[in-house]
Structure formats: structure tokens, C-alpha cells
PDB file of N, CA and C in Angstrom:
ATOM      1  N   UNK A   1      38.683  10.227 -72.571  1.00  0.00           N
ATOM      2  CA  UNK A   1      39.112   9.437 -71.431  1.00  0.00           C
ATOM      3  C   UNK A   1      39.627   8.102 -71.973  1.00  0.00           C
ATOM      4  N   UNK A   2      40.949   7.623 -71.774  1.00  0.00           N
ATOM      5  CA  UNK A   2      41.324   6.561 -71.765  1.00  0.00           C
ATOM      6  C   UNK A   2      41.854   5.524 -70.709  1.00  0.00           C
ATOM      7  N   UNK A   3      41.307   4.601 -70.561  1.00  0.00           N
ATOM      8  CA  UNK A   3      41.485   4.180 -69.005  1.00  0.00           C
ATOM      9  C   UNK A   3      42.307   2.540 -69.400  1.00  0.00           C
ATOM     10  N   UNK A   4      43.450   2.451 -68.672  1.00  0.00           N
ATOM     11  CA  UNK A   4      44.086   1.164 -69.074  1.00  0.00           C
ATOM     12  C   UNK A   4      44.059   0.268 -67.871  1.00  0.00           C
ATOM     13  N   UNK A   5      44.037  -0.856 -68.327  1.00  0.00           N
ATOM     14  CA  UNK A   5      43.490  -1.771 -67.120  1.00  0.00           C
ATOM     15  C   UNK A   5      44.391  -2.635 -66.760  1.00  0.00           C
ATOM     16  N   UNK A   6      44.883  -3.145 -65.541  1.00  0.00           N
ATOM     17  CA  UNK A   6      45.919  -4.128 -65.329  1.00  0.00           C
ATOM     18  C   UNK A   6      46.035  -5.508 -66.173  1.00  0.00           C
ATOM     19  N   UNK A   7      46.954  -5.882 -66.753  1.00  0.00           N
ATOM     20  CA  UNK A   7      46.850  -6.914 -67.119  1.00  0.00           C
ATOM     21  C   UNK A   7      46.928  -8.187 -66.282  1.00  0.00           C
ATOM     22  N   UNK A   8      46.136  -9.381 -66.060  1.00  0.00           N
ATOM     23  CA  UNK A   8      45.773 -10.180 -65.061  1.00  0.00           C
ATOM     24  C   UNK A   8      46.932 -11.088 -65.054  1.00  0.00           C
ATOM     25  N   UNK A   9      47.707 -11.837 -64.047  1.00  0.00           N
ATOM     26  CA  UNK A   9      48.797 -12.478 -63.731  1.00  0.00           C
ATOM     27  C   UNK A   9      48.407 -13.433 -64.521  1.00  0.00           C
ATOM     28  N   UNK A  10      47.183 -13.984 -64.313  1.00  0.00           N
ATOM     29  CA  UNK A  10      46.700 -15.532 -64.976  1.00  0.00           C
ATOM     30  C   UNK A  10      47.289 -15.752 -66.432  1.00  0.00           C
ATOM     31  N   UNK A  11      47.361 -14.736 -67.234  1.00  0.00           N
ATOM     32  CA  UNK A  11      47.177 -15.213 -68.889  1.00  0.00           C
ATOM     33  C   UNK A  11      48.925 -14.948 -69.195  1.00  0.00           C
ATOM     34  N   UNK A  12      49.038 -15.792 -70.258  1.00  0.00           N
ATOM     35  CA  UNK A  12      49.842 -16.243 -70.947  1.00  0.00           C
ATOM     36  C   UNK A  12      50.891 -15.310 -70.790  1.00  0.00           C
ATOM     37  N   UNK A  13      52.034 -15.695 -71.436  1.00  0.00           N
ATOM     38  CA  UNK A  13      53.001 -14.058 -71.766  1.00  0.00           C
ATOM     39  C   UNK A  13      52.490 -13.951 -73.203  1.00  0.00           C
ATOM     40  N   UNK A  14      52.184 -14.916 -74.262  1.00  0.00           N
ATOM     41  CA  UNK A  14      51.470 -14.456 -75.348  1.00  0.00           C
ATOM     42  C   UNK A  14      50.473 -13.692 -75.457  1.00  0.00           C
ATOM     43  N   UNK A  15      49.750 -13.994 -74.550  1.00  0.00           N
ATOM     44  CA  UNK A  15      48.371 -13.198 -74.245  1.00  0.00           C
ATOM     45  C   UNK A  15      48.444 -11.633 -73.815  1.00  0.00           C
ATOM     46  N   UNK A  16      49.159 -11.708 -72.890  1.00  0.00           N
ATOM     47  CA  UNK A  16      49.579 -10.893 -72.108  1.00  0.00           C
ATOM     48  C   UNK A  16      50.545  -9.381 -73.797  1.00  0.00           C
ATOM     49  N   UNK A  17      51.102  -9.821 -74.533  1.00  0.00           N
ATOM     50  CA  UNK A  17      51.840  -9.148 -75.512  1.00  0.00           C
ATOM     51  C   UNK A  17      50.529  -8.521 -76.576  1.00  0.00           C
ATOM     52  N   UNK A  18      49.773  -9.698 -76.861  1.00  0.00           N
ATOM     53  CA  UNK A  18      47.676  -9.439 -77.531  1.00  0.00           C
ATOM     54  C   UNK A  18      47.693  -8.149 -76.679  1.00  0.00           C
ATOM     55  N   UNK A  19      47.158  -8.220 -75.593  1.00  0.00           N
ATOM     56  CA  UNK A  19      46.647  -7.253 -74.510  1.00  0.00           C
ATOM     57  C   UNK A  19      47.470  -6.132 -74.955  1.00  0.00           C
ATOM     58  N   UNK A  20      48.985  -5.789 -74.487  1.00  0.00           N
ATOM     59  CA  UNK A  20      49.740  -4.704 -74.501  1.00  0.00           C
ATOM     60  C   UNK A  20      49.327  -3.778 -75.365  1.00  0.00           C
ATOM     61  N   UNK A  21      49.432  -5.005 -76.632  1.00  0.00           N
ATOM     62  CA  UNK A  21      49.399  -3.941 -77.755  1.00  0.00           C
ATOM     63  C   UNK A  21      47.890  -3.592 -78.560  1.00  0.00           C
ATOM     64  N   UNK A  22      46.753  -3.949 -77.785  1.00  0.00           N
ATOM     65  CA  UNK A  22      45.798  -3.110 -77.691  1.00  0.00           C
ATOM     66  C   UNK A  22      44.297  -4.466 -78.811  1.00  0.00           C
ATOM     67  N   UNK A  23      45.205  -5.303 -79.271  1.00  0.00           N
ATOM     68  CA  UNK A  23      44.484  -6.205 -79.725  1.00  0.00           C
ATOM     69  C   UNK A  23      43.619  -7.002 -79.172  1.00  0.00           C
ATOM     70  N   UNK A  24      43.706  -6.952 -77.484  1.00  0.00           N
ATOM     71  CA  UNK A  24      42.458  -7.637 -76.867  1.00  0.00           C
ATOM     72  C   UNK A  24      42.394  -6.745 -75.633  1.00  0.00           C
ATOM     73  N   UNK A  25      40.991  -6.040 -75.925  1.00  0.00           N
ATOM     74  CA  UNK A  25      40.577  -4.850 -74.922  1.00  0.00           C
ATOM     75  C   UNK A  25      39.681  -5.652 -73.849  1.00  0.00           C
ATOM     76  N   UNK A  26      39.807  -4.842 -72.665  1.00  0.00           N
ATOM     77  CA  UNK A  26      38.689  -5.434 -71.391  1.00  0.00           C
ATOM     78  C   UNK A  26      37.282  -4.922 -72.216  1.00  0.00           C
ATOM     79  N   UNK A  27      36.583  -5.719 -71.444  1.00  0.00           N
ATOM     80  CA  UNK A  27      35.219  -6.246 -71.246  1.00  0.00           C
ATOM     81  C   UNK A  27      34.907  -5.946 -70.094  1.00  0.00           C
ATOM     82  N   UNK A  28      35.239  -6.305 -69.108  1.00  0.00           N
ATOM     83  CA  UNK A  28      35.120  -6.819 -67.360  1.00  0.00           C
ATOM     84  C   UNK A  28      34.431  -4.800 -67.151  1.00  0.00           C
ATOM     85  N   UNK A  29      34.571  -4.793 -66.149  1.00  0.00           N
ATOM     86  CA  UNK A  29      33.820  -3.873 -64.943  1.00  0.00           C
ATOM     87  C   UNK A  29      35.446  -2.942 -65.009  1.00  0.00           C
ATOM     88  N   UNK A  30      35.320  -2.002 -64.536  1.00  0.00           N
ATOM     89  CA  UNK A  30      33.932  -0.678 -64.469  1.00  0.00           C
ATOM     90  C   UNK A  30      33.302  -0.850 -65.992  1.00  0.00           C
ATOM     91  N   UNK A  31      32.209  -0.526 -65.911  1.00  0.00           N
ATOM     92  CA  UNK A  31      31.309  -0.390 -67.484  1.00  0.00           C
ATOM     93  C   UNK A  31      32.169   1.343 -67.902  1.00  0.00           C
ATOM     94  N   UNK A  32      31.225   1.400 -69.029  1.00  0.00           N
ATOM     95  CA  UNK A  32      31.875   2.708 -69.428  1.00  0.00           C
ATOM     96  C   UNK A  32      31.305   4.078 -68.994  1.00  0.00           C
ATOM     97  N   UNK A  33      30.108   4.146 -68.274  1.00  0.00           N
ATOM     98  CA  UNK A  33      29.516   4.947 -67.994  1.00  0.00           C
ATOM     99  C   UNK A  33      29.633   5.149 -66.440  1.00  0.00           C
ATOM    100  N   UNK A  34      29.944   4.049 -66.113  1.00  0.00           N
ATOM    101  CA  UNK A  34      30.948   4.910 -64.453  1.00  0.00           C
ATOM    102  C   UNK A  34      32.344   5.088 -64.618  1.00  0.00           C
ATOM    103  N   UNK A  35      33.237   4.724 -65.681  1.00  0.00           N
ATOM    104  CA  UNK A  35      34.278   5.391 -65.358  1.00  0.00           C
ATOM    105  C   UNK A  35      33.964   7.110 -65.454  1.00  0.00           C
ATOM    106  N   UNK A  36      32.913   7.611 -66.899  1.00  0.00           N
ATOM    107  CA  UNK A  36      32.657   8.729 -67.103  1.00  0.00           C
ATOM    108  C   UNK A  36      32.591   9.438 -65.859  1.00  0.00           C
ATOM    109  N   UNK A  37      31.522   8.838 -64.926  1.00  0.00           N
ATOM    110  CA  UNK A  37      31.055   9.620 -63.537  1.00  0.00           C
ATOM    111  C   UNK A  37      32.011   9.955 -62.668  1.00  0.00           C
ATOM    112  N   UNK A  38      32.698   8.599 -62.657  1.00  0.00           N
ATOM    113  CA  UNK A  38      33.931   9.040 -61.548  1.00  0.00           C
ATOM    114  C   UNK A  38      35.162  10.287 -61.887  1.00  0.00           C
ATOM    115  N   UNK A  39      35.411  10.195 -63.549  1.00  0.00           N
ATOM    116  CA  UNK A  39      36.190  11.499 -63.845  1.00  0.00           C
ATOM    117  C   UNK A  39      35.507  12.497 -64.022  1.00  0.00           C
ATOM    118  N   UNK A  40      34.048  12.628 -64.469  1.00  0.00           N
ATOM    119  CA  UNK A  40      33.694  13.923 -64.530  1.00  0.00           C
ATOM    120  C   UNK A  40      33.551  14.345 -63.332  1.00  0.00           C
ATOM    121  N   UNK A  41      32.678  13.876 -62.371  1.00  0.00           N
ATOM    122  CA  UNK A  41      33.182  14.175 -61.052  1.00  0.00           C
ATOM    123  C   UNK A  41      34.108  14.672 -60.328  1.00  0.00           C
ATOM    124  N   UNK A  42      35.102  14.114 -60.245  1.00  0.00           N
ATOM    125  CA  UNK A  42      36.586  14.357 -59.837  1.00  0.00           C
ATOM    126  C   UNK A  42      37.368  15.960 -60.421  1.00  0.00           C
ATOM    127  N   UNK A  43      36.528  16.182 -61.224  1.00  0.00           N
ATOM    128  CA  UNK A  43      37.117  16.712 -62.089  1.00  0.00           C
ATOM    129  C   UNK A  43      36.136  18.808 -61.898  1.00  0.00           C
ATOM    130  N   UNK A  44      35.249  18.065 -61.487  1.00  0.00           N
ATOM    131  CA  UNK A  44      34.374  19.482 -60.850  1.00  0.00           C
ATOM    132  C   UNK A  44      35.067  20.196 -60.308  1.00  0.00           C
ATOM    133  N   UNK A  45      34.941  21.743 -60.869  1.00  0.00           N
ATOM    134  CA  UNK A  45      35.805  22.396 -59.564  1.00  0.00           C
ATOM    135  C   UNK A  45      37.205  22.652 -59.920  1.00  0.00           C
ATOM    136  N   UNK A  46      37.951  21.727 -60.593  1.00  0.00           N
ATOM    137  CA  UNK A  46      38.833  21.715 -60.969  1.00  0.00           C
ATOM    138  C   UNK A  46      39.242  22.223 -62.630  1.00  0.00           C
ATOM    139  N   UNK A  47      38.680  21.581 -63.141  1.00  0.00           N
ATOM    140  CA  UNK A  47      38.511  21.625 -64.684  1.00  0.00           C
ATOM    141  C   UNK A  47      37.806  22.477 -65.449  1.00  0.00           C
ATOM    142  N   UNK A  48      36.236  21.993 -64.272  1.00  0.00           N
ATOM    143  CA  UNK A  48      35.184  23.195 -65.067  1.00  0.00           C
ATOM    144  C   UNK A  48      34.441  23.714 -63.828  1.00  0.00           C
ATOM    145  N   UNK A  49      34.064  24.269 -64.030  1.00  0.00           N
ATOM    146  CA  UNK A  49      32.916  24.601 -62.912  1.00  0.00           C
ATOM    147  C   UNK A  49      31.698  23.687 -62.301  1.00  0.00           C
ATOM    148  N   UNK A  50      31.865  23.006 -63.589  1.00  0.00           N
ATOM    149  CA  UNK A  50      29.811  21.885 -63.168  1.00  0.00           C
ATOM    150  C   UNK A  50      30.433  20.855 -64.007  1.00  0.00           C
ATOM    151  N   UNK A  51      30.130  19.759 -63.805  1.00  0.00           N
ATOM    152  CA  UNK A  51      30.278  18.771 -65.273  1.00  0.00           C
ATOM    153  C   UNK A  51      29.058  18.980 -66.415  1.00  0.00           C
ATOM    154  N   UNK A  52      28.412  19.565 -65.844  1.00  0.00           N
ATOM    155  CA  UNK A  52      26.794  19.547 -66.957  1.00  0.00           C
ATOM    156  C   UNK A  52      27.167  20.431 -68.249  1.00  0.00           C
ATOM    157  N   UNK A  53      28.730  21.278 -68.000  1.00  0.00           N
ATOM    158  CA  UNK A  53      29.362  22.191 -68.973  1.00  0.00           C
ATOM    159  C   UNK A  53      29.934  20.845 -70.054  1.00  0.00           C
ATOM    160  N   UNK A  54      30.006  19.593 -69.417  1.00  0.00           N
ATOM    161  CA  UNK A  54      30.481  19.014 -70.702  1.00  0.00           C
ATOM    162  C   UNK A  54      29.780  18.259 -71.619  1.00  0.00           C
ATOM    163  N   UNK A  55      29.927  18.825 -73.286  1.00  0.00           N
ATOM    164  CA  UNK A  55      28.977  18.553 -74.123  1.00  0.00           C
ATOM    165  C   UNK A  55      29.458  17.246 -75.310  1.00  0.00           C
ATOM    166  N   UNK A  56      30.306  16.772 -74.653  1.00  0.00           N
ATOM    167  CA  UNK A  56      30.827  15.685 -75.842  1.00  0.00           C
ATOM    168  C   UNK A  56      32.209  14.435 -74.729  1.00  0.00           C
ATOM    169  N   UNK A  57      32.216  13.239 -74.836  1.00  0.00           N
ATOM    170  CA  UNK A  57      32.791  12.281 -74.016  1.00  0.00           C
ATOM    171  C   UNK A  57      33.082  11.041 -74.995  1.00  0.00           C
ATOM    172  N   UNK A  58      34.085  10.830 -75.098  1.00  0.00           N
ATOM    173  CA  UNK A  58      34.721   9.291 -75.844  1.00  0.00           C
ATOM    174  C   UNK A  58      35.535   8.847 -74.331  1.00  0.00           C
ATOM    175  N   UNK A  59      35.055   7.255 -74.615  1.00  0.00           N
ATOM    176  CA  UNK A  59      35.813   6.314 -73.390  1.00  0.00           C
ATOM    177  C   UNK A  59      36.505   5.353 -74.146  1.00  0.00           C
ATOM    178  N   UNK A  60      37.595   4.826 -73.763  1.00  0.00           N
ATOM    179  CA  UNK A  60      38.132   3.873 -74.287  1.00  0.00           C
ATOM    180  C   UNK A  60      39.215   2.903 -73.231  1.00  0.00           C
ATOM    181  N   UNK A  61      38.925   1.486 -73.697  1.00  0.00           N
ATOM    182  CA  UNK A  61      39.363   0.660 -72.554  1.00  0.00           C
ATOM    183  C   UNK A  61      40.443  -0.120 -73.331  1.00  0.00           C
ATOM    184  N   UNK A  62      41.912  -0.157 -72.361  1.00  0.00           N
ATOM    185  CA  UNK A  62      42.521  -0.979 -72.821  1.00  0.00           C
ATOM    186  C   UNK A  62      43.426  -1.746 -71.585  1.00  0.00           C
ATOM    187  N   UNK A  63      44.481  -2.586 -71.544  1.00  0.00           N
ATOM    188  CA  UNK A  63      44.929  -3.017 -71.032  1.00  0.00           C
ATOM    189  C   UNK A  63      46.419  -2.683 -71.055  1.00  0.00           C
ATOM    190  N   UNK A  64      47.200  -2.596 -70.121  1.00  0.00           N
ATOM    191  CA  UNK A  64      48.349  -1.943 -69.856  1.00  0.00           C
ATOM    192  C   UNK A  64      48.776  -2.744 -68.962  1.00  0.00           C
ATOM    193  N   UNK A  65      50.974  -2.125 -69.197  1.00  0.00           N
ATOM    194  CA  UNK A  65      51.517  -3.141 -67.453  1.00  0.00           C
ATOM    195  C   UNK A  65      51.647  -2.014 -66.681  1.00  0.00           C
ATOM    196  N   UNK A  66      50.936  -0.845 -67.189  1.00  0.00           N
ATOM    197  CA  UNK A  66      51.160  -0.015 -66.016  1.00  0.00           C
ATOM    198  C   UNK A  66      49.195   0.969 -66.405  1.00  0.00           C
ATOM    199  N   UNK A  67      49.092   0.580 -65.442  1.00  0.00           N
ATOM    200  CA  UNK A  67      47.159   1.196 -65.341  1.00  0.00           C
ATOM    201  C   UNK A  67      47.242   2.461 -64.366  1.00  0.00           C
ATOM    202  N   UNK A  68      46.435   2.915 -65.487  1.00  0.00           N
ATOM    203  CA  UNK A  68      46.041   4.821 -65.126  1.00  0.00           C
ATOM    204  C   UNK A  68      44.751   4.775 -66.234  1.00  0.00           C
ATOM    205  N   UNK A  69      44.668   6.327 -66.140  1.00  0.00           N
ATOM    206  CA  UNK A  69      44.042   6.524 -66.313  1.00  0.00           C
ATOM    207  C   UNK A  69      44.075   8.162 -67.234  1.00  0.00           C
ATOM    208  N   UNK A  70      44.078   8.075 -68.731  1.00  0.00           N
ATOM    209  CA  UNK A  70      44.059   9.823 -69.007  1.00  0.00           C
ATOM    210  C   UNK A  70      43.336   9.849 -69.884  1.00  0.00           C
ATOM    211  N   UNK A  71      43.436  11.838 -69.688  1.00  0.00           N
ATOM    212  CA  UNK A  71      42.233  12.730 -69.430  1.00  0.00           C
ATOM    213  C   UNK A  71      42.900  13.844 -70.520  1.00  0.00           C
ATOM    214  N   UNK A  72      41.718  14.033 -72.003  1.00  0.00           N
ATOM    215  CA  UNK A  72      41.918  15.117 -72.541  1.00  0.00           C
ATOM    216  C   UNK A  72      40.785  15.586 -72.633  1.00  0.00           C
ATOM    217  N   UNK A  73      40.962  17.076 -72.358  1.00  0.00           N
ATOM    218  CA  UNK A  73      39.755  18.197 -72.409  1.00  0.00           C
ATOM    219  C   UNK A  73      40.367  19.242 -72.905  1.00  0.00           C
ATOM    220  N   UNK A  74      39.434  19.294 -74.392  1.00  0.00           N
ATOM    221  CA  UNK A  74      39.056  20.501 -74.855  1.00  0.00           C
ATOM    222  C   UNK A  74      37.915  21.390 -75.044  1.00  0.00           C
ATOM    223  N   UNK A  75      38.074  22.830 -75.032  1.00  0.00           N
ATOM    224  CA  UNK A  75      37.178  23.864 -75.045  1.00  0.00           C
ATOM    225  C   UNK A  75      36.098  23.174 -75.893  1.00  0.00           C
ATOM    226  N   UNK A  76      34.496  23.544 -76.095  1.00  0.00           N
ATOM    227  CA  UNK A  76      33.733  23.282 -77.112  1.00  0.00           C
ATOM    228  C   UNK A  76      34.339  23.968 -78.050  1.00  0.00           C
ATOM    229  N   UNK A  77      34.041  23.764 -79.367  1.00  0.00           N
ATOM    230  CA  UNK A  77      34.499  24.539 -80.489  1.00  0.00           C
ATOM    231  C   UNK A  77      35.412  24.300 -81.200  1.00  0.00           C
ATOM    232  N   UNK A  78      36.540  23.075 -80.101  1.00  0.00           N
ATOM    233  CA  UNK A  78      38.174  22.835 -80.977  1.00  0.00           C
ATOM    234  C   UNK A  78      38.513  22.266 -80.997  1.00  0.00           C
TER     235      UNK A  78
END
């Protein structure tokens, strides 16, 4: 899961170029363990059958001028 976060109007255009390119990551809210909930969740039903089928999760937060949110899933094993 990689989740990119708006970059805030307030900061610099220097700052703002830091951010883009991945050299100054959020801190701030959602923590990392509810973004998990909200995609594994979402994702029930759809993806897998249960989320309790998933046995391995990396999160990573960055900042973007365009915020989303993606999603790779692979089989156990590969």
C-alpha cells in the first residue's frame, strides 16, 4: 500500500519540490495502521474473501500534487 498525501498550500514552492520528490514524507494522521484497515477492508469480497487471508502488509507515506492511493497484491508464495 502506498498512500500519497496532498501537499499543503501553506509551504514553500521549495518545500513543496522536497515533498514531490519523496524527500520529506508525512508524519500527520491517518497513522499507518488505519490506512491498513480501511484498504483491507474495502477490499473484502473483492480481492479476497476475508482479509484474515492476508499474511504480509508494507505501508508507505508520501506526498503528492495528486493524492490516491495504490494497492499491490500478491498471491502468498510470489
Amino acid at each position: 500500500i502506498t498512500a500519497y498525501f496532498q501537499i499543503p498550500k501553506s509551504v514553500s514552492k521549495t518545500k513543496a519540490t522536497s515533498m514531490e520528490q519523496g524527500n520529506i514524507r508525512p508524519t500527520k494522521k491517518p497513522d499507518m495502521d488505519n490506512i491498513i484497515k480501511v484498504i483491507a477492508d474495502a477490499l473484502n469480497g473483492l480481492a479476497y474473501k476475508d482479509d484474515r487471508q492476508i499474511v504480509s502488509c508494507t505501508v508507505e507515506k508520501y506526498y503528492s500534487s495528486i493524492p490516491r492511493v495504490e494497492v499491490e497484491i500478491k498471491e502468498a508464495g510470489q
